[in-house]
PDB file of N, CA and C in Angstrom:
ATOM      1  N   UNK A   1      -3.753  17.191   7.835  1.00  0.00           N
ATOM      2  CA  UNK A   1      -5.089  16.918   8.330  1.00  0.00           C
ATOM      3  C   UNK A   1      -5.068  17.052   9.851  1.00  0.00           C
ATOM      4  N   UNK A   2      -6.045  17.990  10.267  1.00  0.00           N
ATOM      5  CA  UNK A   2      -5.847  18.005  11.603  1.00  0.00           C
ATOM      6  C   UNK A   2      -6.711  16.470  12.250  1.00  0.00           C
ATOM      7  N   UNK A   3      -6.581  16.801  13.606  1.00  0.00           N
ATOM      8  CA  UNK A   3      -6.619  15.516  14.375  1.00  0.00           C
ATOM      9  C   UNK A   3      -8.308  15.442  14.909  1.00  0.00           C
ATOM     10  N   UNK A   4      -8.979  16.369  14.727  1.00  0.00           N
ATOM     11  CA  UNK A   4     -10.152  16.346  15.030  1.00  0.00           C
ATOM     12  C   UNK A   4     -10.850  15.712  13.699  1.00  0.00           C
ATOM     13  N   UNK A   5     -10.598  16.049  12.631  1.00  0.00           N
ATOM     14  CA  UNK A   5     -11.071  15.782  11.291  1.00  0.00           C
ATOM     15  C   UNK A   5     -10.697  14.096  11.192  1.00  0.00           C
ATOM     16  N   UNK A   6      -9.770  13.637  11.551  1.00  0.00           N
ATOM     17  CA  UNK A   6      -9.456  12.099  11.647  1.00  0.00           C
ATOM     18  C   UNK A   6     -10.321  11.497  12.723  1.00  0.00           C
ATOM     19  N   UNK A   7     -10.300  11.916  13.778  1.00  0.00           N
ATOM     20  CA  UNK A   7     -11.591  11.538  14.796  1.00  0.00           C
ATOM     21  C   UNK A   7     -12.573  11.392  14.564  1.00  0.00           C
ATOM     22  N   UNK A   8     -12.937  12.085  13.086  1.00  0.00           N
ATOM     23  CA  UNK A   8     -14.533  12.131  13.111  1.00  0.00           C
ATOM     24  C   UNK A   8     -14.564  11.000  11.913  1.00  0.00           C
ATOM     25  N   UNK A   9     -13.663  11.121  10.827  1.00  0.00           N
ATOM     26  CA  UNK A   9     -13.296  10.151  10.032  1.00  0.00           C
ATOM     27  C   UNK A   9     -13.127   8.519  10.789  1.00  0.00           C
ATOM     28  N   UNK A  10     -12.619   8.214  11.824  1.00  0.00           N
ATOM     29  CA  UNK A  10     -12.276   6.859  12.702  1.00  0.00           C
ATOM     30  C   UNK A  10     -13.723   7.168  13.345  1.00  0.00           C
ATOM     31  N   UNK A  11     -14.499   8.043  13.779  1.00  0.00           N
ATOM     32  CA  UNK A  11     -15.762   7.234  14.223  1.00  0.00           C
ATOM     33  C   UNK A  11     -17.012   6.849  12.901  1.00  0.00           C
ATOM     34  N   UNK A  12     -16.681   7.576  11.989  1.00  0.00           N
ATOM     35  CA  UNK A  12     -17.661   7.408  10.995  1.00  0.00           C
ATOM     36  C   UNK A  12     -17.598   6.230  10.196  1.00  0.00           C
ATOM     37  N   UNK A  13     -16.261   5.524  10.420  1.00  0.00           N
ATOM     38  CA  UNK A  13     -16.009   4.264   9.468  1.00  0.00           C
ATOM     39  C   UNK A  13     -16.592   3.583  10.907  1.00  0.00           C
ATOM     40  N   UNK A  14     -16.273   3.489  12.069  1.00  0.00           N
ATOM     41  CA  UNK A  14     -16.435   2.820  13.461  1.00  0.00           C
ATOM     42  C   UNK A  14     -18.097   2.633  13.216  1.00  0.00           C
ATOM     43  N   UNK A  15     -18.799   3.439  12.343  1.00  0.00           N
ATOM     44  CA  UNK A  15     -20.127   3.492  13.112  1.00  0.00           C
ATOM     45  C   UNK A  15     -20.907   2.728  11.982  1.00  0.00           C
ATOM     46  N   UNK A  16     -20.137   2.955  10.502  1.00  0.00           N
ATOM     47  CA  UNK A  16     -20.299   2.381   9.538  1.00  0.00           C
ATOM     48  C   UNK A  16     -20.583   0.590   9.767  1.00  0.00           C
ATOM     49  N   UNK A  17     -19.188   0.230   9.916  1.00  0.00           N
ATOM     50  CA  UNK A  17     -19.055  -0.972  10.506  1.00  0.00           C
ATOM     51  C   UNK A  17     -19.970  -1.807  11.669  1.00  0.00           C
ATOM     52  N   UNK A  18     -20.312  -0.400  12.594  1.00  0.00           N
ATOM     53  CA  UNK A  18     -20.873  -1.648  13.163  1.00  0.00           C
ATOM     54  C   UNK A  18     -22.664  -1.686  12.567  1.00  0.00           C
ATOM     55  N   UNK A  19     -23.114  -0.695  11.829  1.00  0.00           N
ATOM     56  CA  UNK A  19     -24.295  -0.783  11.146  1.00  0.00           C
ATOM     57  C   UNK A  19     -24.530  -1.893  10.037  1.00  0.00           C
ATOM     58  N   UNK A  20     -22.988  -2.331   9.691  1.00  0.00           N
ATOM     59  CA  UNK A  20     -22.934  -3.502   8.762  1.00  0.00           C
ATOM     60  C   UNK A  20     -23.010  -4.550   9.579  1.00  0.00           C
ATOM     61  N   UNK A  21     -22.355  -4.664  10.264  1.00  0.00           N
ATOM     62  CA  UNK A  21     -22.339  -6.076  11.636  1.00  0.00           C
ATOM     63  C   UNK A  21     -23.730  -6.399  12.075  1.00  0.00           C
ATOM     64  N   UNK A  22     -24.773  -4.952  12.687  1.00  0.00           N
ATOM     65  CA  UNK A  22     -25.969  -5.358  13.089  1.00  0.00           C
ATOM     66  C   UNK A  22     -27.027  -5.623  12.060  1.00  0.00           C
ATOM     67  N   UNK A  23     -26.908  -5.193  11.240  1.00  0.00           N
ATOM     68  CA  UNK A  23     -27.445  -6.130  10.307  1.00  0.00           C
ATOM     69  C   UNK A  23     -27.881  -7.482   9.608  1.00  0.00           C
ATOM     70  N   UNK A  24     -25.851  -7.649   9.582  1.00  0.00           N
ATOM     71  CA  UNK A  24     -25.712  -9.185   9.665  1.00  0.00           C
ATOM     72  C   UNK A  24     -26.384  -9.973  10.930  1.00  0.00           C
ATOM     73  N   UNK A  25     -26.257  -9.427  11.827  1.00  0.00           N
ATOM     74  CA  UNK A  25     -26.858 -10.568  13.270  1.00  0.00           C
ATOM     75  C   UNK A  25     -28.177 -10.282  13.432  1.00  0.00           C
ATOM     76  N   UNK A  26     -28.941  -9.554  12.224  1.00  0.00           N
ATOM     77  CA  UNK A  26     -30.342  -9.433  12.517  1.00  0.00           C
ATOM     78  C   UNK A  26     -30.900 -10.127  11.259  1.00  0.00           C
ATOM     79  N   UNK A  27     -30.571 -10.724  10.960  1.00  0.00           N
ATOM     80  CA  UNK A  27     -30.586 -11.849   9.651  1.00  0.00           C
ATOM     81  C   UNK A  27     -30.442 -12.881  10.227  1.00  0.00           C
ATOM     82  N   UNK A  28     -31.204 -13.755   9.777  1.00  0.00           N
ATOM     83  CA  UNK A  28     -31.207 -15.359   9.638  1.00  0.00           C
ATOM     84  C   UNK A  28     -30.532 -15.903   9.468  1.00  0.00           C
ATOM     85  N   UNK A  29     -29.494 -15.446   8.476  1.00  0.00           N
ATOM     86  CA  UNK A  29     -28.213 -16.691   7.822  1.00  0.00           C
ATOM     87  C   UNK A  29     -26.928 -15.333   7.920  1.00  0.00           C
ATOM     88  N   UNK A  30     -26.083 -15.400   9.517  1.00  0.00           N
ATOM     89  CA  UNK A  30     -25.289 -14.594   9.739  1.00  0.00           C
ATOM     90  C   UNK A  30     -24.039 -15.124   8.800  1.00  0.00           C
ATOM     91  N   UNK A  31     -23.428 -15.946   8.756  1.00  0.00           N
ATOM     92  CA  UNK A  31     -22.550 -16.410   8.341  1.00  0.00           C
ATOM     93  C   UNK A  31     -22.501 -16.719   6.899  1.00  0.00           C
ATOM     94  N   UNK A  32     -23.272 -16.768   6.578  1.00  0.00           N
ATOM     95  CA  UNK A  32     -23.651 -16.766   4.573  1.00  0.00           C
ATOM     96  C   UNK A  32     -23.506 -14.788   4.374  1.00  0.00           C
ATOM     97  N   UNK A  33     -24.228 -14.353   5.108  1.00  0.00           N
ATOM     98  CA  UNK A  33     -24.510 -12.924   4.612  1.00  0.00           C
ATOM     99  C   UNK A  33     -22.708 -12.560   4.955  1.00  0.00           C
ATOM    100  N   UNK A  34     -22.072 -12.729   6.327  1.00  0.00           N
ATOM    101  CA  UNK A  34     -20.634 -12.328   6.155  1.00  0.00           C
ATOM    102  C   UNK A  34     -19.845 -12.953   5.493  1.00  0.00           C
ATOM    103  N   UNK A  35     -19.693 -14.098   4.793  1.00  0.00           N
ATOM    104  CA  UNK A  35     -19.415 -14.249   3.554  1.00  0.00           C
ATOM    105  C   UNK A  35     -18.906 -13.688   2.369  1.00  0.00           C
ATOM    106  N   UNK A  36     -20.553 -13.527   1.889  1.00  0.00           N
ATOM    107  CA  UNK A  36     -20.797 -12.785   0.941  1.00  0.00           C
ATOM    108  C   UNK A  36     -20.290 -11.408   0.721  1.00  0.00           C
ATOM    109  N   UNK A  37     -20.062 -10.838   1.941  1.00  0.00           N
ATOM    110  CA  UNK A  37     -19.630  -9.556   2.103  1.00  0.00           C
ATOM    111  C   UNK A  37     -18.394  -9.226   2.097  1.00  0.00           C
ATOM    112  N   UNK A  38     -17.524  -9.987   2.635  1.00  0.00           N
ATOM    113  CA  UNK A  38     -16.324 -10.394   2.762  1.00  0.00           C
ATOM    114  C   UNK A  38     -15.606 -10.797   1.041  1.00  0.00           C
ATOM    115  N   UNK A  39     -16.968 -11.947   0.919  1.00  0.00           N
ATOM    116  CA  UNK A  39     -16.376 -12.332  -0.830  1.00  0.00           C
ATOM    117  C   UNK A  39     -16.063 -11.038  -1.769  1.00  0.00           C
ATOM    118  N   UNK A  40     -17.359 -10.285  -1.475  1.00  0.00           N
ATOM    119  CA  UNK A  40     -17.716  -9.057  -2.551  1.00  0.00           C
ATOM    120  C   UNK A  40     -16.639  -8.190  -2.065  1.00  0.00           C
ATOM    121  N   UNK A  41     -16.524  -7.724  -0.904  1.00  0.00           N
ATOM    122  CA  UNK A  41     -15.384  -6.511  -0.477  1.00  0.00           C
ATOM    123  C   UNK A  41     -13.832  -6.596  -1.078  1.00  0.00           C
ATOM    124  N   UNK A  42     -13.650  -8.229  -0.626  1.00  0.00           N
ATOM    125  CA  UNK A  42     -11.767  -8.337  -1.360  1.00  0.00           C
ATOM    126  C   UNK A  42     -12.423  -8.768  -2.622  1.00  0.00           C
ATOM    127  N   UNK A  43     -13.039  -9.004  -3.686  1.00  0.00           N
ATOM    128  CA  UNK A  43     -13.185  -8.939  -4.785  1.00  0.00           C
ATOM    129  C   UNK A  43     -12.911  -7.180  -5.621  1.00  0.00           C
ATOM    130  N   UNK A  44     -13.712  -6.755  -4.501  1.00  0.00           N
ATOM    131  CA  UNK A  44     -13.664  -4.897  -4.987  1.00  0.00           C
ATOM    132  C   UNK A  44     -12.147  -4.574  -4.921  1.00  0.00           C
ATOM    133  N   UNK A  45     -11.551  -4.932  -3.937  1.00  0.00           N
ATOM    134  CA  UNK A  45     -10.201  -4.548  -3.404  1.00  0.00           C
ATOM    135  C   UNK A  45      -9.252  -4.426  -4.536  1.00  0.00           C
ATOM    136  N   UNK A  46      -9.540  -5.722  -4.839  1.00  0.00           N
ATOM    137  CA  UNK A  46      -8.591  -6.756  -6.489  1.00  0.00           C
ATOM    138  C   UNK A  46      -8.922  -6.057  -7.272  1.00  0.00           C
ATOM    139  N   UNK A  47     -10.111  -5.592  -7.669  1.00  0.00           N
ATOM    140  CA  UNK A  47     -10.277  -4.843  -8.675  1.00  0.00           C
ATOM    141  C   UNK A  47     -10.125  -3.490  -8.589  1.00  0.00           C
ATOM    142  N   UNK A  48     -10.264  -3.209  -7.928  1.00  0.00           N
ATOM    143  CA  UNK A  48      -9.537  -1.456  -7.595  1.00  0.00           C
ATOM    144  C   UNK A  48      -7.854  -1.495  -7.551  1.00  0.00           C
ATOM    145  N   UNK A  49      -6.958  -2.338  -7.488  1.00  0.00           N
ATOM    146  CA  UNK A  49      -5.854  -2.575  -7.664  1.00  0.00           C
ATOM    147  C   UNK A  49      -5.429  -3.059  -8.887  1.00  0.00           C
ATOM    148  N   UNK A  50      -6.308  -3.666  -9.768  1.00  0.00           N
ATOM    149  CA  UNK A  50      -6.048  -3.950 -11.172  1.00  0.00           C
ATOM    150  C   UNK A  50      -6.440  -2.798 -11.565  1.00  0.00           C
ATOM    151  N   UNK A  51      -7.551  -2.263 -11.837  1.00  0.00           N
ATOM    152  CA  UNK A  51      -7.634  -1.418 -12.671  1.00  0.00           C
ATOM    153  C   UNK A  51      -6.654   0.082 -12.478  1.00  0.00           C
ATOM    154  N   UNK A  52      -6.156  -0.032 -11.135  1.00  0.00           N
ATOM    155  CA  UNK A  52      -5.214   0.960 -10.473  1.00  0.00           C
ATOM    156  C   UNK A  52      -4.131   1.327 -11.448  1.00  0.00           C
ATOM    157  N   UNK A  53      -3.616   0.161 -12.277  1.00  0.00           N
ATOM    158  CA  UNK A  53      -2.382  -0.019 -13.102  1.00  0.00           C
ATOM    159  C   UNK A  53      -2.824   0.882 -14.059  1.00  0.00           C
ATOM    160  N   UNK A  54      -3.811   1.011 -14.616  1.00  0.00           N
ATOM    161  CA  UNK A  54      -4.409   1.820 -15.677  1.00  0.00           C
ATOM    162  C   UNK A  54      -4.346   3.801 -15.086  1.00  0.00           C
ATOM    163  N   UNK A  55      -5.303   3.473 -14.349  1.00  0.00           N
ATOM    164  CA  UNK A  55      -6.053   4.955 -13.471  1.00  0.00           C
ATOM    165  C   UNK A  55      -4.536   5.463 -12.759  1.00  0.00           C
ATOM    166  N   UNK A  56      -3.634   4.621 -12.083  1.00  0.00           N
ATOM    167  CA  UNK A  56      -2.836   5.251 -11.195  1.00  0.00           C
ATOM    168  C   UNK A  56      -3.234   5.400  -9.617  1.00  0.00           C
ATOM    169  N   UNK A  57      -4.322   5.083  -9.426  1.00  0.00           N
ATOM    170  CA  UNK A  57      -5.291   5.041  -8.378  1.00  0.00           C
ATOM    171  C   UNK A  57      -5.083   3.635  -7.208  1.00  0.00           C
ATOM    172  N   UNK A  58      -4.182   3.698  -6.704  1.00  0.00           N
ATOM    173  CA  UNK A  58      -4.173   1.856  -5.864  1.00  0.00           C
ATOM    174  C   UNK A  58      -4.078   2.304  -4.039  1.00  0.00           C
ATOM    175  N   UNK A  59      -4.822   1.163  -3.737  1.00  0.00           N
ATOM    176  CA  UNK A  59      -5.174   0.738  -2.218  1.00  0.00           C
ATOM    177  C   UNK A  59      -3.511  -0.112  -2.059  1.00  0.00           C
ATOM    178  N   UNK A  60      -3.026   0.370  -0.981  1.00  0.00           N
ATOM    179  CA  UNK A  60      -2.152  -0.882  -0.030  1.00  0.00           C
ATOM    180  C   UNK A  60      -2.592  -1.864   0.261  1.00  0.00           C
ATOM    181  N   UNK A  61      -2.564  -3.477   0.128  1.00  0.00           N
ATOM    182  CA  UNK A  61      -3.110  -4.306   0.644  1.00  0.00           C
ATOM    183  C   UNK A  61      -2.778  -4.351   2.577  1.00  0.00           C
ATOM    184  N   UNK A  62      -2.963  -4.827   3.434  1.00  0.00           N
ATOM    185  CA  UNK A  62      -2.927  -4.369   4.544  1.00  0.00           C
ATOM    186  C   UNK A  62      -3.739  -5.460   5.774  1.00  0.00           C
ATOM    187  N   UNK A  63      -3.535  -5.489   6.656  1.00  0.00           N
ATOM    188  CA  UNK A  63      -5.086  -5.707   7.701  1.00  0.00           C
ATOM    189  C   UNK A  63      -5.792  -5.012   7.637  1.00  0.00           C
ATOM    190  N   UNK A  64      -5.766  -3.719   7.872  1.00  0.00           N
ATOM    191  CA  UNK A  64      -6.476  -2.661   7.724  1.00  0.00           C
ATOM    192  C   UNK A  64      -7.857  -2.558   6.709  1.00  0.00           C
ATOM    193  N   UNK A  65      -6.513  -2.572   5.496  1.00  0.00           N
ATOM    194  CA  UNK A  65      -7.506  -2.428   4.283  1.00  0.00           C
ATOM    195  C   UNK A  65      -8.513  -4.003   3.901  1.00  0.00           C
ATOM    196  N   UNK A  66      -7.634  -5.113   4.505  1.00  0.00           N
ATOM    197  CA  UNK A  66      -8.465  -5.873   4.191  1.00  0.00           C
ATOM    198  C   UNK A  66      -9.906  -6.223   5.244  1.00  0.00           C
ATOM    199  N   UNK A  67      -9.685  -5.836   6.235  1.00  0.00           N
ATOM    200  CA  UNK A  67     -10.865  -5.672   7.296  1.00  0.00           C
ATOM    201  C   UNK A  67     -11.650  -4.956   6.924  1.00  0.00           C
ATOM    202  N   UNK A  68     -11.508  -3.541   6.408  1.00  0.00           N
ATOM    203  CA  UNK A  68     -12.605  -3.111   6.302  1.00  0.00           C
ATOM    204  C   UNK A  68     -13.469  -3.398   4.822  1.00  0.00           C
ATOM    205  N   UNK A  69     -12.702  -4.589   3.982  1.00  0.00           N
ATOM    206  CA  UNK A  69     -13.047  -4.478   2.750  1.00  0.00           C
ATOM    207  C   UNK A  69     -13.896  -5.970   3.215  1.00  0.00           C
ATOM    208  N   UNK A  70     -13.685  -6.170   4.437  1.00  0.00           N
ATOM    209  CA  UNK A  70     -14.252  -7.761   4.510  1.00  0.00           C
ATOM    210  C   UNK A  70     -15.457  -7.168   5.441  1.00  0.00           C
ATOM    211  N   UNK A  71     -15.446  -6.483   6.108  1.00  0.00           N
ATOM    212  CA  UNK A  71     -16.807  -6.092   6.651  1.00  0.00           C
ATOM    213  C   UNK A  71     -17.477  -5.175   5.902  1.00  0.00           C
ATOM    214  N   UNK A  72     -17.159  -4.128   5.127  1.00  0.00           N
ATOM    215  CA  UNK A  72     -17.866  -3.233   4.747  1.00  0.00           C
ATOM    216  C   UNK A  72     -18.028  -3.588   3.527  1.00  0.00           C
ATOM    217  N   UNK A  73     -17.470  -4.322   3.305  1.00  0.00           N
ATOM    218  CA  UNK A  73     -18.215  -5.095   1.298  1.00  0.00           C
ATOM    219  C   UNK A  73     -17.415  -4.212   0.396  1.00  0.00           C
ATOM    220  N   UNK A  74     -17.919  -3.565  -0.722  1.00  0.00           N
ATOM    221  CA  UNK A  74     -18.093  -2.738  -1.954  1.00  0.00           C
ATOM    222  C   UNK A  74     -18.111  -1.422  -1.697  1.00  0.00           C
ATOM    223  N   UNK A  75     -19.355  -1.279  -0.673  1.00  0.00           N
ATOM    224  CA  UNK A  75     -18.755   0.069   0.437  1.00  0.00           C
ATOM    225  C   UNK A  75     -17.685   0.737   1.022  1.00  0.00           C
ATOM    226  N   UNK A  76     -17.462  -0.121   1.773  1.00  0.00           N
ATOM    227  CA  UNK A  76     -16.165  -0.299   2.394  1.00  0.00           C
ATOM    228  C   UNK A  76     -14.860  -0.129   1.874  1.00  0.00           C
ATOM    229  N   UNK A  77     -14.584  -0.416   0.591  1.00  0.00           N
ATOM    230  CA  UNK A  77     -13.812  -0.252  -0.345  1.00  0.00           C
ATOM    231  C   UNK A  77     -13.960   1.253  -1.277  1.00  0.00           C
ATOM    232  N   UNK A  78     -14.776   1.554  -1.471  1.00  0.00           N
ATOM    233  CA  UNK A  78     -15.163   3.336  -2.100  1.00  0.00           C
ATOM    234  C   UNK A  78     -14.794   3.785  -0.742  1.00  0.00           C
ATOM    235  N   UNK A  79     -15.206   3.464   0.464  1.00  0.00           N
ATOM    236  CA  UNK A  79     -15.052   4.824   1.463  1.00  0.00           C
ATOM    237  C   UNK A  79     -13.273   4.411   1.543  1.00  0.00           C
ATOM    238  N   UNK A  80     -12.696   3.659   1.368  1.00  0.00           N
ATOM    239  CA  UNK A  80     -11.210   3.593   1.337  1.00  0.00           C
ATOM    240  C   UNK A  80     -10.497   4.811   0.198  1.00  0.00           C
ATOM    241  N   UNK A  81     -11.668   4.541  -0.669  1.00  0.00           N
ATOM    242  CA  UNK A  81     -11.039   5.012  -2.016  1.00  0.00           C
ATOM    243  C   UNK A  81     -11.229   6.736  -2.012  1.00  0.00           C
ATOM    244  N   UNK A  82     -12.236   7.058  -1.266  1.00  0.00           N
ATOM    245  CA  UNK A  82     -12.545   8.457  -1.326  1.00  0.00           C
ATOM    246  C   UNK A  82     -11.850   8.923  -0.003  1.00  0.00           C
ATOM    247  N   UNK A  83     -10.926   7.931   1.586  1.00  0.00           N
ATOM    248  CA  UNK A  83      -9.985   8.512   2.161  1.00  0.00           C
ATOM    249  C   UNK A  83      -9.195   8.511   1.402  1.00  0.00           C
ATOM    250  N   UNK A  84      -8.522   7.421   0.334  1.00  0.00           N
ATOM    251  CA  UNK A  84      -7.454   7.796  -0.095  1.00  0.00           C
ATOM    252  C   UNK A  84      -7.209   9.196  -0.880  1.00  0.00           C
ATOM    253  N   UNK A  85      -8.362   9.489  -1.888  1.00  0.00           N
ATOM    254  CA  UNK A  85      -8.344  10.193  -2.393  1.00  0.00           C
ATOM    255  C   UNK A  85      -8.351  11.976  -1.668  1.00  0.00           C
ATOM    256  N   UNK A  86      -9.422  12.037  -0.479  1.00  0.00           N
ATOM    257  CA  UNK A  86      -9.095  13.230   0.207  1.00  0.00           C
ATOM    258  C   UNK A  86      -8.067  13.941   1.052  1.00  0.00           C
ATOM    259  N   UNK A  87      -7.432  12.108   1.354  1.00  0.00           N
ATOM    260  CA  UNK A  87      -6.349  12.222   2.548  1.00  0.00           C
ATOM    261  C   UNK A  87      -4.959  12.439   1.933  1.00  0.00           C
TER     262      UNK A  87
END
């Protein structure tokens, strides 16, 4: 993979993220909504790693992976799954 194609990949999750963030702080209940998002994202994580055993298909657990599965939710976790899969 060249290095321009990863650049554009690291700003597109970068831009992702912070469209999830401003969201959250344009809401009323910031801290319930990141939560929730956080709850739902490492819930996806777990389950994309269980069912992995089956499919063959598994995420590294990580900082990485768990940051973006805690900000980007359910989302966040498919766009993991479709770098893993292209990368």
């Amino acid at each position: 993979m060249t290095i321009q194609l990863q650049i554009v990949l690291y700003v597109l999750v970068g831009a992702a993220a912070l469209a999830v963030l401003l969201m959250m702080l344009r809401s009323k209940r910031l801290l319930r909504n990141f939560l929730l998002t956080a709850a739902s994202g490492i819930a996806a994580l777990y389950a994309v790693n269980v069912v992995g055993l089956l499919t063959g298909t598994r995420l590294s657990i990580n900082f990485l992976t768990l940051g973006v599965s805690a900000i980007g939710g359910a989302p966040g976790v498919v766009g993991l799954l479709l770098m893993d899969t292209l990368l």
